[in-house]
Protein backbone atom coordinates (compact mmCIF):
# COMPACT_ATOMS: atom_id res chain seq x y z
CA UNK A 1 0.00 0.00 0.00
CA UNK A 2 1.30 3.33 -1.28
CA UNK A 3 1.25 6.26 1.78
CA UNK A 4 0.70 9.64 1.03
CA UNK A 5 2.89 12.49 1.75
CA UNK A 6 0.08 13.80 4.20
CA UNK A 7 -0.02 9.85 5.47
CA UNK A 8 3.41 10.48 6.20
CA UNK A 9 3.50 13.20 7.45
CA UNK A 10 1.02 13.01 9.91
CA UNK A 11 2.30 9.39 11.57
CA UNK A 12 6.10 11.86 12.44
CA UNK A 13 5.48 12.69 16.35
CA UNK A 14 5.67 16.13 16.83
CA UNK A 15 6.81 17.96 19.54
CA UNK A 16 6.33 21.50 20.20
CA UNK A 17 9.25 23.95 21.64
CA UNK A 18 8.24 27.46 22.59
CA UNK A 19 8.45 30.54 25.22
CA UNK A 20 4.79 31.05 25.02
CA UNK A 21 3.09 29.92 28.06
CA UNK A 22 -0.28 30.42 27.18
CA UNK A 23 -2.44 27.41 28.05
CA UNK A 24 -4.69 27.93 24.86
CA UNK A 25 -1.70 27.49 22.76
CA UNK A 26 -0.57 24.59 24.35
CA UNK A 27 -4.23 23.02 24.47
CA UNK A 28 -4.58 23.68 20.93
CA UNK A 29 -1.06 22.35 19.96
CA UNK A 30 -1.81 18.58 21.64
CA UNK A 31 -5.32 18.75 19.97
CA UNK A 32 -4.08 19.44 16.72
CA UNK A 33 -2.17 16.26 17.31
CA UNK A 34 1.56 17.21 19.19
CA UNK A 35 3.14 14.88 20.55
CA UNK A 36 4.34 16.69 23.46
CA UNK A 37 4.54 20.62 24.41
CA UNK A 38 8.12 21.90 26.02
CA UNK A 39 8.75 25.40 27.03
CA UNK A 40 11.34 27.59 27.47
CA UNK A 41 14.22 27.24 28.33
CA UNK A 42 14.48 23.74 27.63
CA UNK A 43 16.02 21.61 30.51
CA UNK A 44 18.36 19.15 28.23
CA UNK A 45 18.48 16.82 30.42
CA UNK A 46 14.17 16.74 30.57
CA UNK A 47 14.62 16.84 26.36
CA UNK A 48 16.52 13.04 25.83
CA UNK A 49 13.26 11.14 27.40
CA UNK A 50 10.33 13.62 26.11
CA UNK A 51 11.63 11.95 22.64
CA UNK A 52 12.07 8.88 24.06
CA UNK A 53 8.19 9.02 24.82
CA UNK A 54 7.28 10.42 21.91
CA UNK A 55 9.23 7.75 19.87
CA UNK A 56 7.88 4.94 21.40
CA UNK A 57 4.67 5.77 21.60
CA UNK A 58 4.96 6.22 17.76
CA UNK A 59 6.27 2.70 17.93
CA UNK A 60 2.86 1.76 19.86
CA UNK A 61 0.52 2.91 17.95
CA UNK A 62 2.61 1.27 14.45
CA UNK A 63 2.75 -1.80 16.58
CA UNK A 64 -1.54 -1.87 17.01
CA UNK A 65 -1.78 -0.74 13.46
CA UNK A 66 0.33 -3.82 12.30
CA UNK A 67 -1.43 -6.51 14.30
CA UNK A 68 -4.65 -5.19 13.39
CA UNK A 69 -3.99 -5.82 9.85
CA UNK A 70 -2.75 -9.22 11.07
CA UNK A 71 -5.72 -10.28 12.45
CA UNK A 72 -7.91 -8.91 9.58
CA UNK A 73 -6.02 -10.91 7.40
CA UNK A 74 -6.02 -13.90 9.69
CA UNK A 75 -9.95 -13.53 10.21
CA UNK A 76 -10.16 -13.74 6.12
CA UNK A 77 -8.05 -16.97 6.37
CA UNK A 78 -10.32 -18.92 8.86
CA UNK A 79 -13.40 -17.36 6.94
CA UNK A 80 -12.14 -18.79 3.30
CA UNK A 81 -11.37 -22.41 5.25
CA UNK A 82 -14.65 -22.25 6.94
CA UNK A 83 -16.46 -21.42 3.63
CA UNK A 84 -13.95 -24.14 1.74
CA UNK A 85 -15.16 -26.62 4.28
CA UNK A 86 -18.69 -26.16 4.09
CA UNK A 87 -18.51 -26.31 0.11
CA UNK A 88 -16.32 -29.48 0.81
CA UNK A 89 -19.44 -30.77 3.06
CA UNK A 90 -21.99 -30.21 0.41
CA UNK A 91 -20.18 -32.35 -2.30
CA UNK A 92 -19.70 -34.92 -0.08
CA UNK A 93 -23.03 -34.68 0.54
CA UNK A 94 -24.36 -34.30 -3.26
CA UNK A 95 -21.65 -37.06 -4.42
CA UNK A 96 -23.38 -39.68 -1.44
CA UNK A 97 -26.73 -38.81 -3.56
CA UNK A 98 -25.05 -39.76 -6.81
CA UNK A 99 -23.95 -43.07 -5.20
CA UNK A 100 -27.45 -44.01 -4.85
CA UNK A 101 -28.28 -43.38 -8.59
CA UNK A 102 -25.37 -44.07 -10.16
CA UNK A 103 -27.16 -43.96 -13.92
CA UNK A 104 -27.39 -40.39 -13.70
CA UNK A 105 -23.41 -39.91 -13.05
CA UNK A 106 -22.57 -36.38 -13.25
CA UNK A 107 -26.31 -35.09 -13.32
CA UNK A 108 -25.58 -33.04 -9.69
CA UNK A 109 -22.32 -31.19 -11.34
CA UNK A 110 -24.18 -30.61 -14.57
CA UNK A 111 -27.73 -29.88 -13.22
CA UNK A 112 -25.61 -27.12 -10.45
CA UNK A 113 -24.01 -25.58 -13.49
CA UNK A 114 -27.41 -25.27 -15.35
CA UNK A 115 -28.61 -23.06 -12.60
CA UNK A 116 -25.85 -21.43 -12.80
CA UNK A 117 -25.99 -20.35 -15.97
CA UNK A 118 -29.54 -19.35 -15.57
CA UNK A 119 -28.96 -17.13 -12.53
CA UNK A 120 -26.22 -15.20 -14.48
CA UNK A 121 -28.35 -15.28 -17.54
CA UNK A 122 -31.37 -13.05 -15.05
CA UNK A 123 -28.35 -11.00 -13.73
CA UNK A 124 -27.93 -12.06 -10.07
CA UNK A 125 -24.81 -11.14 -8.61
CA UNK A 126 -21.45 -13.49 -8.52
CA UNK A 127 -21.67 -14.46 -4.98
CA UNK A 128 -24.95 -15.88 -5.28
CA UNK A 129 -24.36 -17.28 -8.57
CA UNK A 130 -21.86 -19.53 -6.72
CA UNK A 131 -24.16 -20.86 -4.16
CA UNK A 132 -26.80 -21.41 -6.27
CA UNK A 133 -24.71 -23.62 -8.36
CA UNK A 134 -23.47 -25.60 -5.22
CA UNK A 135 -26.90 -25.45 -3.27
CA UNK A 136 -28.46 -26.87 -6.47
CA UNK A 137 -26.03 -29.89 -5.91
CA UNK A 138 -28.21 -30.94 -3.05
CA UNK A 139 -31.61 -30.75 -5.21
CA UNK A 140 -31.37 -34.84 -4.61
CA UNK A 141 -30.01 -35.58 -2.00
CA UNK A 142 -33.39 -37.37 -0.89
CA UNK A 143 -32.68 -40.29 -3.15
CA UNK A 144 -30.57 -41.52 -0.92
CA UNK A 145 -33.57 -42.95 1.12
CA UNK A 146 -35.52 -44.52 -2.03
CA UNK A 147 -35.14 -48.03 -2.22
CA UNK A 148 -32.93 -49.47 -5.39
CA UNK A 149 -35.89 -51.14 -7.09
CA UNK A 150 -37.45 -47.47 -7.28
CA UNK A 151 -34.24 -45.64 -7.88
CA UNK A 152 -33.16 -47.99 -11.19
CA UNK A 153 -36.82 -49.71 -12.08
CA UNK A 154 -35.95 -49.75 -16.18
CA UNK A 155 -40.10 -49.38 -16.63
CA UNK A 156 -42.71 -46.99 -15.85
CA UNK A 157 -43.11 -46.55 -12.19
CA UNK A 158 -46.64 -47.54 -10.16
CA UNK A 159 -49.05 -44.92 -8.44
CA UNK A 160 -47.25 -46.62 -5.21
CA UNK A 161 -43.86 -46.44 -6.42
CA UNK A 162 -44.22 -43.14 -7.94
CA UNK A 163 -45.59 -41.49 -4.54
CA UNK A 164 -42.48 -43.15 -2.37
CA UNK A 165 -40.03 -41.55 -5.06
CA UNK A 166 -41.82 -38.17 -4.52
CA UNK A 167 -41.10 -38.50 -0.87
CA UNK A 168 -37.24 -37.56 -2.35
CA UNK A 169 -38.17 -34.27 -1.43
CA UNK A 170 -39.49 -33.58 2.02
CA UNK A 171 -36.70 -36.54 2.60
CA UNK A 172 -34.13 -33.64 1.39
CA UNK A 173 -35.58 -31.30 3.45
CA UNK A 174 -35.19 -33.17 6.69
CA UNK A 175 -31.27 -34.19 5.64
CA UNK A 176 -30.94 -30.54 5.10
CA UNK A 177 -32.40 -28.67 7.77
CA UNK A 178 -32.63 -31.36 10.76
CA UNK A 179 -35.33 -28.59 12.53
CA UNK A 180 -38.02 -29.04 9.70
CA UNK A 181 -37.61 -32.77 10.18
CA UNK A 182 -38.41 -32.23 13.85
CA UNK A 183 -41.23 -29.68 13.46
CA UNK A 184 -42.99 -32.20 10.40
CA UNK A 185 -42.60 -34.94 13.12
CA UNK A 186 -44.72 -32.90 15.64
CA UNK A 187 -47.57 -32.00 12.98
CA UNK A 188 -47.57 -35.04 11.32
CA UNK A 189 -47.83 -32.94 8.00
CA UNK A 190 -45.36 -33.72 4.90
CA UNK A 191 -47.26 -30.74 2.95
CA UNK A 192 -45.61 -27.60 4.14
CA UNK A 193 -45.67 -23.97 3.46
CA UNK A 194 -41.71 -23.00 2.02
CA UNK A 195 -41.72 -20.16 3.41
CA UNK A 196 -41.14 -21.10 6.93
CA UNK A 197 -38.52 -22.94 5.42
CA UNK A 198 -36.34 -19.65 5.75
CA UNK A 199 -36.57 -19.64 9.51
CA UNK A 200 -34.71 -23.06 9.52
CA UNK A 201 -31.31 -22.96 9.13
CA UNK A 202 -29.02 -20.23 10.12
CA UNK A 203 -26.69 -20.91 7.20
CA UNK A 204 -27.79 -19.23 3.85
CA UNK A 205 -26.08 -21.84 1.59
CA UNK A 206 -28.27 -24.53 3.72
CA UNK A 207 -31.20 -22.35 3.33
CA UNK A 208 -31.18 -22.24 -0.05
CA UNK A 209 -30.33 -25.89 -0.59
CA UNK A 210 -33.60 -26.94 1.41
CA UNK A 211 -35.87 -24.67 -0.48
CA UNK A 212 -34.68 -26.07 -3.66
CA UNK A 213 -34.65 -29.63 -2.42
CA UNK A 214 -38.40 -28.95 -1.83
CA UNK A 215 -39.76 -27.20 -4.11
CA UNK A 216 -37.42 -28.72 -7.49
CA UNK A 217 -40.58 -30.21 -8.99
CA UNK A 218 -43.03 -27.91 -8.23
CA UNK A 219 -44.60 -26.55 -11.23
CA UNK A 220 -45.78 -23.56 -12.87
CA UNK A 221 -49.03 -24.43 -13.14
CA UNK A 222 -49.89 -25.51 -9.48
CA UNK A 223 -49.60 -29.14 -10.56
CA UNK A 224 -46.35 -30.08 -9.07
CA UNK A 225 -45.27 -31.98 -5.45
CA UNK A 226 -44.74 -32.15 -3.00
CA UNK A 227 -46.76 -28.79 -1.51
CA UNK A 228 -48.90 -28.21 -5.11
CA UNK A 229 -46.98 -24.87 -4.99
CA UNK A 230 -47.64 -21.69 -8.33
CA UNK A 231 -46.86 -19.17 -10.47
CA UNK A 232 -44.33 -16.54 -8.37
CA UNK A 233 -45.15 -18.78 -5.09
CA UNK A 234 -42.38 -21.04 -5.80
CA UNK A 235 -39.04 -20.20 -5.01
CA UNK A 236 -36.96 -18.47 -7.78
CA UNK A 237 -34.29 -20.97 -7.35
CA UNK A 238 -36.62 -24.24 -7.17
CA UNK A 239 -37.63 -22.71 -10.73
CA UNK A 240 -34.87 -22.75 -12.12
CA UNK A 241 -33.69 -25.86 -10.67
CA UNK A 242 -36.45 -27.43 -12.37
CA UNK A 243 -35.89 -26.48 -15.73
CA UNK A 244 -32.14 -27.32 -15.50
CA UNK A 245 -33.10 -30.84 -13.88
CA UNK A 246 -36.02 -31.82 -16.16
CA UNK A 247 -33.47 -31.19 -19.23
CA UNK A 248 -30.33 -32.80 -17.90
CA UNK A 249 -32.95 -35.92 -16.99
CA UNK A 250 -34.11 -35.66 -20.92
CA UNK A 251 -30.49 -35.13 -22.29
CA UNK A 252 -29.18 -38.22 -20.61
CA UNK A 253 -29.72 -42.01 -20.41
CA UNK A 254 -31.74 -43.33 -17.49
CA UNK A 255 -33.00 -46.43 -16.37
CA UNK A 256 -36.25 -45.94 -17.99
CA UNK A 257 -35.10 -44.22 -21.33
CA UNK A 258 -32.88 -43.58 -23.66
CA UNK A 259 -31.01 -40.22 -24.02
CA UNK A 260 -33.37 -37.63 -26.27
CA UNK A 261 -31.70 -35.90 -29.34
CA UNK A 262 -30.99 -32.08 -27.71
CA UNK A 263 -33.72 -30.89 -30.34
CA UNK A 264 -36.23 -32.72 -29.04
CA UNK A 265 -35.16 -31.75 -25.27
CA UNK A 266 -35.59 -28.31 -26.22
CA UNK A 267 -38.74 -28.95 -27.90
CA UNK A 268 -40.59 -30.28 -24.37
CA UNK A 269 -38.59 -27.45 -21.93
CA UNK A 270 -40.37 -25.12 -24.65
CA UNK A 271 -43.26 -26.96 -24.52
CA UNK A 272 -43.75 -26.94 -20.67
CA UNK A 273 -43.25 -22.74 -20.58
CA UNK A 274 -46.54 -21.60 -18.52
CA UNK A 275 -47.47 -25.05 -17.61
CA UNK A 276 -44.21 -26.94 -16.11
CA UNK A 277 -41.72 -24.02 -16.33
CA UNK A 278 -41.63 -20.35 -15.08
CA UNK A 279 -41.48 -19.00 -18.97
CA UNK A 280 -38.70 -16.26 -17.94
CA UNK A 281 -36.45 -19.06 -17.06
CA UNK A 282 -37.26 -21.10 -20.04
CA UNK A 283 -36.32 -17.90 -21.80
CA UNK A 284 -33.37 -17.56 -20.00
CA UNK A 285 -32.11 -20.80 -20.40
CA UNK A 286 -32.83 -20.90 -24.21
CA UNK A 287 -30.60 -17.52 -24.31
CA UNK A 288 -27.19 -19.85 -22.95
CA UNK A 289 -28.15 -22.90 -24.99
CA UNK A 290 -24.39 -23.30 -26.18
CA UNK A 291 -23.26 -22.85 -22.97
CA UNK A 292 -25.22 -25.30 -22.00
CA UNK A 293 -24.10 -27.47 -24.61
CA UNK A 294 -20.58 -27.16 -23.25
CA UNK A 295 -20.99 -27.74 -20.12
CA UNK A 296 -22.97 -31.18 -21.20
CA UNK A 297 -19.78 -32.21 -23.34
CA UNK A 298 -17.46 -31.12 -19.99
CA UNK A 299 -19.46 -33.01 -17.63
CA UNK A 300 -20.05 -36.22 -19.80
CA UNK A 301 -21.27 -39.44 -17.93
């Protein structure tokens, strides 16, 4: 860091020799920032430690100023490793998911990526960019307790089957945010309002990762699960999180299908804007549609 020559200045102690005896002067010579005030005539022997004071208490203050710089900059450290940590946490976390439904390989990295892209796409900010595209790793993390048979059944799921594999989601939500799995205990209610969602979980990434583990396939329409959710009333991010899961599902090979041509996959996303699909994130989506193209051939199964 470059110091000006008034930041210079101004950090030389300064000590003030005079005949005046006026107490004004002298009040107004330490406010203005002296570091001492010596009259006339000057006792030598009284001059050696005046400096000596002076000096040191220069030293002092340098001394403060240095080791609160330190522990900024050591603050910043821990904050980076706590923040490295938690993103750490939520792979681990998102790759246990993938684990369980090993077909879909790296669906979580691409699906996270897809938001991403989206969020930049509507102009949201860097930061959150970046935790939408890690919280949106979690959008599964349910699976994990759906039985196999569900998980990799090759045919068309039963009403049965198909209402266990919706549990995926309040299943995320209790993985997530262990107080919404105590609170849906008490009530005995899986259909829950996401706003009170907000309230639990102190940690914003975690916060974010629950609402779009809930509300992923809600849809536009009011037709979706698990809380029948519409329109504006679902969560920006679970939007997008749908549109970016529902076309990572169609682009790849799963269990039950074979992978769609990516005309045809943006035929049905277009298809399901105003019924599936929030149509300003269809829109945005179609806007990064080589992007998205590269980060399907970077994150190949």
């Amino acid at each position: 860091e470059v110091l000006s020559i008034t930041d210079l200045v101004s950090s030389i102690p300064v000590l003030v020799l005079t005949a005046s005896s006026d107490a004004n002067i002298r009040s107004q010579c330490l406010e203005l920032g002296a570091a001492d005030f010596l009259a006339k005539p000057l006792d030598p022997t009284d001059l050696v430690p005046r400096v000596r004071n002076a000096l040191e208490s220069k030293l002092n203050r340098e001394q403060m100023a240095n080791y609160a710089v330190m522990l900024e900059q050591e603050v910043q450290i821990r904050t980076e490793e706590l923040a490295s940590s938690r993103m750490e946490v939520v792979r681990c976390l998102a790759r246990a998911a993938e684990r369980r439904d090993d077909d879909t390989g790296q669906h979580i990295m691409r699906v996270g990526r897809y938001v991403g892209v989206i969020a930049r796409t509507l102009g949201m900010s860097a930061e959150t960019v970046a935790m939408l595209e890690m919280a949106a790793q979690l959008h599964d993390i349910g699976k994990i307790a759906i039985p196999d048979s569900i998980l990799h059944k090759p045919g068309k799921l039963t009403a049965e089957e198909f209402k266990l594999m919706q549990t995926h989601c309040e299943i995320a939500r209790g993985i997530i945010s262990p107080a919404a799995d105590r609170v849906g205990s008490t009530n005995g209610s899986i259909g829950r309002s996401v706003t009170s969602l907000q309230q639990e979980s102190t940690s914003p990434l975690m916060k974010l990762a629950s609402r779009i583990a809930e509300s992923h396939h809600e849809k536009w329409d009011g037709s979706g699960y698990p809380n029948g959710l519409k329109g504006h009333a679902i969560p920006i991010e679970g939007r997008m999180t749908a549109v970016a899961d529902v076309f990572d599902a169609l682009s790849t090979k799963r269990p039950y299908k074979e992978a769609f041509p990516l005309d045809k996959c943006v035929e049905i996303i277009r298809e399901g804007s105003g019924r599936h699909f929030d149509p300003m994130i269809v829109e945005a989506f179609m806007a990064r549609l080589p992007e998205i193209r590269q980060i399907q051939s970077e994150c190949a199964d």
